[in-house]
N, C-alpha and C. Protein backbone atom coordinates (compact mmCIF):
# COMPACT_ATOMS: atom_id res chain seq x y z
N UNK A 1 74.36 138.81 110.75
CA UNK A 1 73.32 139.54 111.44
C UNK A 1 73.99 140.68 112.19
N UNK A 2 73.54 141.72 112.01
CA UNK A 2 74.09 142.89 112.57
C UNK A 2 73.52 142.94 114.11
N UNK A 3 74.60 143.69 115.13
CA UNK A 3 74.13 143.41 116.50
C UNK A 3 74.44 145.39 116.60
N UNK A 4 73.40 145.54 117.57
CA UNK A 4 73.59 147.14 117.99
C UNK A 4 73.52 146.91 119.61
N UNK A 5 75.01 147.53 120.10
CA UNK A 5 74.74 147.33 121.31
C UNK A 5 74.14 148.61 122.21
N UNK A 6 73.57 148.35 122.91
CA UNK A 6 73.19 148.98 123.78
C UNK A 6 73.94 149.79 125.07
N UNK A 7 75.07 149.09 124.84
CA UNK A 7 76.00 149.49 125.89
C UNK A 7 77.94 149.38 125.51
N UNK A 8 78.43 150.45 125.78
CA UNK A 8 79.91 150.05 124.95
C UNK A 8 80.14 149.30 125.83
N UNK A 9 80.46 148.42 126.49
CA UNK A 9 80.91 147.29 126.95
C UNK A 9 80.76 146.63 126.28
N UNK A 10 79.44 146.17 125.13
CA UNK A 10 79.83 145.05 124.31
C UNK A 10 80.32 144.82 123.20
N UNK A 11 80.83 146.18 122.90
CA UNK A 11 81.75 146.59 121.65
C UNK A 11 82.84 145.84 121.44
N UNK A 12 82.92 145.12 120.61
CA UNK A 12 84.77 144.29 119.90
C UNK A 12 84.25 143.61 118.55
N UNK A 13 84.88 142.77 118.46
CA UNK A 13 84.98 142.01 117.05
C UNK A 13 84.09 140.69 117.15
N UNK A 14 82.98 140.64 116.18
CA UNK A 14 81.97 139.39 115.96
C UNK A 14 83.56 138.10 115.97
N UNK A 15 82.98 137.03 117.10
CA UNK A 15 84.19 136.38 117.03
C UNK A 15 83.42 134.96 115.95
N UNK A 16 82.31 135.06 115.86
CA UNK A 16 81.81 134.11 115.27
C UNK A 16 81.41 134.12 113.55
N UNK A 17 82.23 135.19 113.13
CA UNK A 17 82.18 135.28 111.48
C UNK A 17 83.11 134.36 111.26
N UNK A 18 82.50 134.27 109.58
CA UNK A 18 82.63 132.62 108.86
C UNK A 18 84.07 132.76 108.36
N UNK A 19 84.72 133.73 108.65
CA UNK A 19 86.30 133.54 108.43
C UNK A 19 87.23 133.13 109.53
N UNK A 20 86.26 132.91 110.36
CA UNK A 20 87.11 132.33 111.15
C UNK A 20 87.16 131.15 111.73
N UNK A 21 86.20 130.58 110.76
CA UNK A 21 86.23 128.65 110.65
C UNK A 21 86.87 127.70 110.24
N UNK A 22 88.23 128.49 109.10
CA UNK A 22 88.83 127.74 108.52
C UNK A 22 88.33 126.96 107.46
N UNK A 23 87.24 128.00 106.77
CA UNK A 23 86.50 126.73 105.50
C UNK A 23 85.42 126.47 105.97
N UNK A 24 84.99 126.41 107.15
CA UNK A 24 83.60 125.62 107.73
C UNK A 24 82.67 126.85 107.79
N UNK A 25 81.61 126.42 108.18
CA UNK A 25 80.15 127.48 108.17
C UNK A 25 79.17 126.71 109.47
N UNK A 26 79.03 127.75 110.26
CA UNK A 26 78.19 126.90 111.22
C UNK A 26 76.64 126.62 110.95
N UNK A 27 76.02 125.98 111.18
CA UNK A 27 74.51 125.58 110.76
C UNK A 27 73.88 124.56 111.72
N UNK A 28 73.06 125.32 112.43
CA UNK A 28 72.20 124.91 113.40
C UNK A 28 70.85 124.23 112.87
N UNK A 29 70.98 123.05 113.80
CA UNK A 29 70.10 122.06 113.34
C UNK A 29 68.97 121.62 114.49
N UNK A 30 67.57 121.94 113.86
CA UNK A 30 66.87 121.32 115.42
C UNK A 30 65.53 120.33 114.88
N UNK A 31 65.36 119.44 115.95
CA UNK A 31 64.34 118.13 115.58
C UNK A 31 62.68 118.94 115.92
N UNK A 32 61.92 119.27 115.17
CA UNK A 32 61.03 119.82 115.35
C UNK A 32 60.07 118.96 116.86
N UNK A 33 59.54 119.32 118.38
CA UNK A 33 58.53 118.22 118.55
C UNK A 33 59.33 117.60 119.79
N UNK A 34 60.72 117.63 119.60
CA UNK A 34 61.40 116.82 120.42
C UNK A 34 62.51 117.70 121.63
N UNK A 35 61.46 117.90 122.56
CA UNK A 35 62.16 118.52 123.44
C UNK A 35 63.23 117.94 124.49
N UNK A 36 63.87 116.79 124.52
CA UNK A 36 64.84 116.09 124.49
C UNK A 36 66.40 117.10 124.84
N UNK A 37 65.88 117.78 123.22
CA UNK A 37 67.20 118.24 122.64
C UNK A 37 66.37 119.85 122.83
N UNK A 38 67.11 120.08 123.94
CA UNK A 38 66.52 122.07 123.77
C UNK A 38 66.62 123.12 123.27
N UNK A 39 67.52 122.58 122.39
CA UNK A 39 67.94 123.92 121.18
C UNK A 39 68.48 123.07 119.88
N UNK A 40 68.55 123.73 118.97
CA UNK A 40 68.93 123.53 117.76
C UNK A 40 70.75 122.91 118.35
N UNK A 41 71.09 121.89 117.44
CA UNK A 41 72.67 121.79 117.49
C UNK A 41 73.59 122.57 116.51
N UNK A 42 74.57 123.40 116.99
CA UNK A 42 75.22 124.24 116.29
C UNK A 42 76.49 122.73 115.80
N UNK A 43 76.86 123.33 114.54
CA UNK A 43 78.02 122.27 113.86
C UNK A 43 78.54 123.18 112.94
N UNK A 44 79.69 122.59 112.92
CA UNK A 44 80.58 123.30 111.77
C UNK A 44 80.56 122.40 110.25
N UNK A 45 80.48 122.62 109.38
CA UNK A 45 80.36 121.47 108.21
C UNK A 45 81.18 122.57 107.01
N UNK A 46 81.33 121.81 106.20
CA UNK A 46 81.95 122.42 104.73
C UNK A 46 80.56 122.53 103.96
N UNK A 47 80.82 124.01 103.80
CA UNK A 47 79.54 124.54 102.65
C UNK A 47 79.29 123.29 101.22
N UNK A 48 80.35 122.90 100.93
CA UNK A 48 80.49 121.92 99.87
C UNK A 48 80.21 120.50 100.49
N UNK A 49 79.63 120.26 101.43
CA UNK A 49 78.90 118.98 101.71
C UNK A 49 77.83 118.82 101.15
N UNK A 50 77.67 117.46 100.70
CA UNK A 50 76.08 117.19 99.92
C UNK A 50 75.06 117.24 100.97
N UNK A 51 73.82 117.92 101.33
CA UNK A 51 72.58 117.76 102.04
C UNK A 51 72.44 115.76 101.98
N UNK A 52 72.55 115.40 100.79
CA UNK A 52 72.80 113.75 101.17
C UNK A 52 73.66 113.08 102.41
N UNK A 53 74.62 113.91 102.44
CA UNK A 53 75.71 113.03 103.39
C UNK A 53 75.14 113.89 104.98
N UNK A 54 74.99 115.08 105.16
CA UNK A 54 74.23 115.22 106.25
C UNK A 54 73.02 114.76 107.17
N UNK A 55 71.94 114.51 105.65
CA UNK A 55 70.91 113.82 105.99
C UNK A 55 70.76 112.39 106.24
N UNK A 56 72.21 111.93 105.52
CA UNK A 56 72.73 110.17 105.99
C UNK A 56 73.24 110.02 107.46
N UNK A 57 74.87 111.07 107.11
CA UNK A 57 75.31 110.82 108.20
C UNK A 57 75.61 111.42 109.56
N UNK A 58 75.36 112.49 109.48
CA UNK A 58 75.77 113.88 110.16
C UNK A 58 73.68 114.21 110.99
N UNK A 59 73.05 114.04 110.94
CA UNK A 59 71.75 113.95 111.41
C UNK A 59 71.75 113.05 112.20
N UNK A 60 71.40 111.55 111.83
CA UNK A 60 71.53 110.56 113.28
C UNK A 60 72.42 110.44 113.65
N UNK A 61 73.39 110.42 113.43
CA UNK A 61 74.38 110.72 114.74
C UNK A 61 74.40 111.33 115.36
N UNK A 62 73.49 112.86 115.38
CA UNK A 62 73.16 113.65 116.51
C UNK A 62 71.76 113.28 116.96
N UNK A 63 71.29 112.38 116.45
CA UNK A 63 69.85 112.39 116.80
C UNK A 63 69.09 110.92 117.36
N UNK A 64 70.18 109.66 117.06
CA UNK A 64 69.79 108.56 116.66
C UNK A 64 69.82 108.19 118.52
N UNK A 65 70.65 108.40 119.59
CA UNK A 65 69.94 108.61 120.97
C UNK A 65 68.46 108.67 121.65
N UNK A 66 67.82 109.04 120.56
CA UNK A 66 66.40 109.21 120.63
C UNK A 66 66.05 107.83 120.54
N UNK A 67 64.65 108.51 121.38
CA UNK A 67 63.92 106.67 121.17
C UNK A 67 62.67 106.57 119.92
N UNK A 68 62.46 107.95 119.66
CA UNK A 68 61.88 108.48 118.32
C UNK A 68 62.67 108.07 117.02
N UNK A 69 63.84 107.97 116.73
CA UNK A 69 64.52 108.20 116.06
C UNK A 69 64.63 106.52 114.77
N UNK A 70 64.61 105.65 115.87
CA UNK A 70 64.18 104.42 114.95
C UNK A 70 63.38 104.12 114.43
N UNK A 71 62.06 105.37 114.63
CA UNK A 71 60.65 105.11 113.77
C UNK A 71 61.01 106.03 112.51
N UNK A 72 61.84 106.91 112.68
CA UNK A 72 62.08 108.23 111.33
C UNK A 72 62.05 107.40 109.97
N UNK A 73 61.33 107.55 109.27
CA UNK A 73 61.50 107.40 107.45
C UNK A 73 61.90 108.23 106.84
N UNK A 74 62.81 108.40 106.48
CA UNK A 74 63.53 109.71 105.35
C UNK A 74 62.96 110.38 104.66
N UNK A 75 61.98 109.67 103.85
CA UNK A 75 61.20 110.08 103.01
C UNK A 75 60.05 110.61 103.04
N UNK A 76 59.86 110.57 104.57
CA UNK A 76 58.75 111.71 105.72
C UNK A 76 59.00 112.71 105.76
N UNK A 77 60.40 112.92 106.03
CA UNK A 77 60.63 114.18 107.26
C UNK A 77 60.29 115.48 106.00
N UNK A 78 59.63 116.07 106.84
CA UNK A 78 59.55 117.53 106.12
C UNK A 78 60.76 118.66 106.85
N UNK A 79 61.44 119.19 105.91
CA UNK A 79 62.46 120.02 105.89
C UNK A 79 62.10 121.56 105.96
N UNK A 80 62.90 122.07 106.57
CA UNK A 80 62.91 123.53 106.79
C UNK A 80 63.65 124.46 106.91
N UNK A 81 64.00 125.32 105.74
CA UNK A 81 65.24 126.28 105.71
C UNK A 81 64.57 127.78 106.91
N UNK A 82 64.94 127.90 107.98
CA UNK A 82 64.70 128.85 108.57
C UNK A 82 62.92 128.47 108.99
N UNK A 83 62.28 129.20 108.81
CA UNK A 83 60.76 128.92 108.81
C UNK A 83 59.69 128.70 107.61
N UNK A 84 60.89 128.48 106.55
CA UNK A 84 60.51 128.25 105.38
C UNK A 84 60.67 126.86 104.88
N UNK A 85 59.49 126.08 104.36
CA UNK A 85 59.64 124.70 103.97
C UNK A 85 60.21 124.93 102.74
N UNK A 86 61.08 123.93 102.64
CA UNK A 86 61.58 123.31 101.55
C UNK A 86 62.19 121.66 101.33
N UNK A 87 62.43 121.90 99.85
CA UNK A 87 62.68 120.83 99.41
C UNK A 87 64.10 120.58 99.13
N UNK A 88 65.42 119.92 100.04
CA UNK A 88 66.14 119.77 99.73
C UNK A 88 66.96 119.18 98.53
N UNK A 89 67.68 119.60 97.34
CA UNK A 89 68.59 118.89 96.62
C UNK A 89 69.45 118.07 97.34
N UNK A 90 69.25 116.47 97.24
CA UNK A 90 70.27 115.77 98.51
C UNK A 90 71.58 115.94 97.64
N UNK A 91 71.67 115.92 96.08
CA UNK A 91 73.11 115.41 95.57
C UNK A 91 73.65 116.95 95.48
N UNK A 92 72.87 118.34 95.66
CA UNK A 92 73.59 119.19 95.86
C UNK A 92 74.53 119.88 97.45
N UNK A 93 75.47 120.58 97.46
CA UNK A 93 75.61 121.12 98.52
C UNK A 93 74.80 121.80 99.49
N UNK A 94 75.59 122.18 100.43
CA UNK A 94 74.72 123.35 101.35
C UNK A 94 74.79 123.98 100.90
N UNK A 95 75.55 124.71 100.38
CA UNK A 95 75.45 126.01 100.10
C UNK A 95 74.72 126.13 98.66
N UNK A 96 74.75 125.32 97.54
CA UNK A 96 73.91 125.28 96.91
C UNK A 96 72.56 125.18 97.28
N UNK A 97 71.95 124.59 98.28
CA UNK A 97 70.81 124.36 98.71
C UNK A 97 70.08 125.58 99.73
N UNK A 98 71.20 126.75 99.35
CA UNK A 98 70.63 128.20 100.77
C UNK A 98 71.16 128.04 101.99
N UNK A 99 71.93 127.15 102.54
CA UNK A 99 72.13 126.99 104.00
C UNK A 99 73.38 127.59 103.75
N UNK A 100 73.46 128.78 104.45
CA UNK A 100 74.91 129.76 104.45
C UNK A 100 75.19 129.74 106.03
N UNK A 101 76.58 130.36 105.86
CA UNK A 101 76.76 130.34 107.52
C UNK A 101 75.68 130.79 108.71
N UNK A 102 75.33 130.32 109.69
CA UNK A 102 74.34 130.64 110.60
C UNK A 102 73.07 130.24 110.55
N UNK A 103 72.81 129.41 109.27
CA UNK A 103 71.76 128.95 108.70
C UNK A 103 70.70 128.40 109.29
N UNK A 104 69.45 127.69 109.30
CA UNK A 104 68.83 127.34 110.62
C UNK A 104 68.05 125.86 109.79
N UNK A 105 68.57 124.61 109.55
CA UNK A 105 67.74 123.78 109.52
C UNK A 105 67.15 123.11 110.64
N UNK A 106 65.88 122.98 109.70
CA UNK A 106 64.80 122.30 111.30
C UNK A 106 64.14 120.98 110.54
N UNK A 107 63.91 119.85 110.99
CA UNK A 107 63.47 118.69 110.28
C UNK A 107 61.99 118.56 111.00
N UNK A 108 61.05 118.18 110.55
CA UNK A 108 59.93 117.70 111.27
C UNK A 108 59.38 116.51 110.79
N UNK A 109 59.20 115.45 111.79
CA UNK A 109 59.00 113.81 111.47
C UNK A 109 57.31 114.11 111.71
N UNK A 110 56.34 114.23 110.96
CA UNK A 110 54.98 113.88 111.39
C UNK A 110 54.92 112.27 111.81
N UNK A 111 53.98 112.72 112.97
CA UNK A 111 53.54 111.41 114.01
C UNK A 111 54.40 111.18 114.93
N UNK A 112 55.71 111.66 114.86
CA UNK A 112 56.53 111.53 116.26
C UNK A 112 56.54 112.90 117.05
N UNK A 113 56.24 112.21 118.08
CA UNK A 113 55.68 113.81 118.81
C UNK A 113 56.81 113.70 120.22
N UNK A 114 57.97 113.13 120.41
CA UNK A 114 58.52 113.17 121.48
C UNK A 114 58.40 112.12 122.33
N UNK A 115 58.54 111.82 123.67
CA UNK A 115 58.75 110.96 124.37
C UNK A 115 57.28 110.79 125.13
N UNK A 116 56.75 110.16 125.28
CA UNK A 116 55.54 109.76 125.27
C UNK A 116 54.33 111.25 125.10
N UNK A 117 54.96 111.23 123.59
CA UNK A 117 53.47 112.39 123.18
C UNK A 117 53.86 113.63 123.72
N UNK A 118 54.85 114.20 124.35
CA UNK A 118 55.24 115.05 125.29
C UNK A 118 54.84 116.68 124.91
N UNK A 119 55.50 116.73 122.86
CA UNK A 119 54.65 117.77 121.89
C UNK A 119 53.55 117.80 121.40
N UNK A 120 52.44 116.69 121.53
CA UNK A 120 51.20 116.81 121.30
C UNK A 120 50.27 117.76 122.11
């Protein structure tokens, strides 16, 4: 994403381009509903991770704290590349699946609305 500053003071080098992850790509992840968690979680992952092993293992472990989180069915959650629904390939990668560095997945569990109804 290109930045135009407004002021040379904030002129230098994007320190957050994807060469400087060492292989990784960051991709921000947020629980649709659940204000708990106030922003998306930024993570570093390998573009060559399966959407399977994220959605196994790398998801509740950021999420499973919740008291929402033991009602989640997998086979609910509706997925979201940016503001766009989709349908994840679990046995493909991220990066096969569109999630490039900076990427924005968002999950949404219908019927869990937060801590007592809090997003309803």
């Amino acid at each position: 994403m290109a930045v135009i500053a407004l002021h040379e003071d904030y002129a230098g080098p994007m320190r957050d381009r994807v060469e400087n992850f060492h292989g990784n790509q960051l991709l921000y992840v947020g629980w649709d509903d659940h204000l708990v968690f106030c922003a998306p979680h930024c993570i570093a992952v390998q573009p060559s991770m399966t959407f399977d092993a994220l959605a196994r293992d790398v998801i509740p472990a950021m999420y499973s704290a919740h008291p929402d989180w033991p009602s989640v069915r997998a086979e609910s959650i509706e997925w979201y590349r940016g503001s766009e629904r989709f349908a994840p390939d679990f046995d493909a990668s991220l990066a096969e699946n569109g999630l490039g560095h900076k990427a924005v997945l968002r999950l949404r569990t219908p019927g869990l609305t937060g801590i007592g109804g809090s997003c309803s």
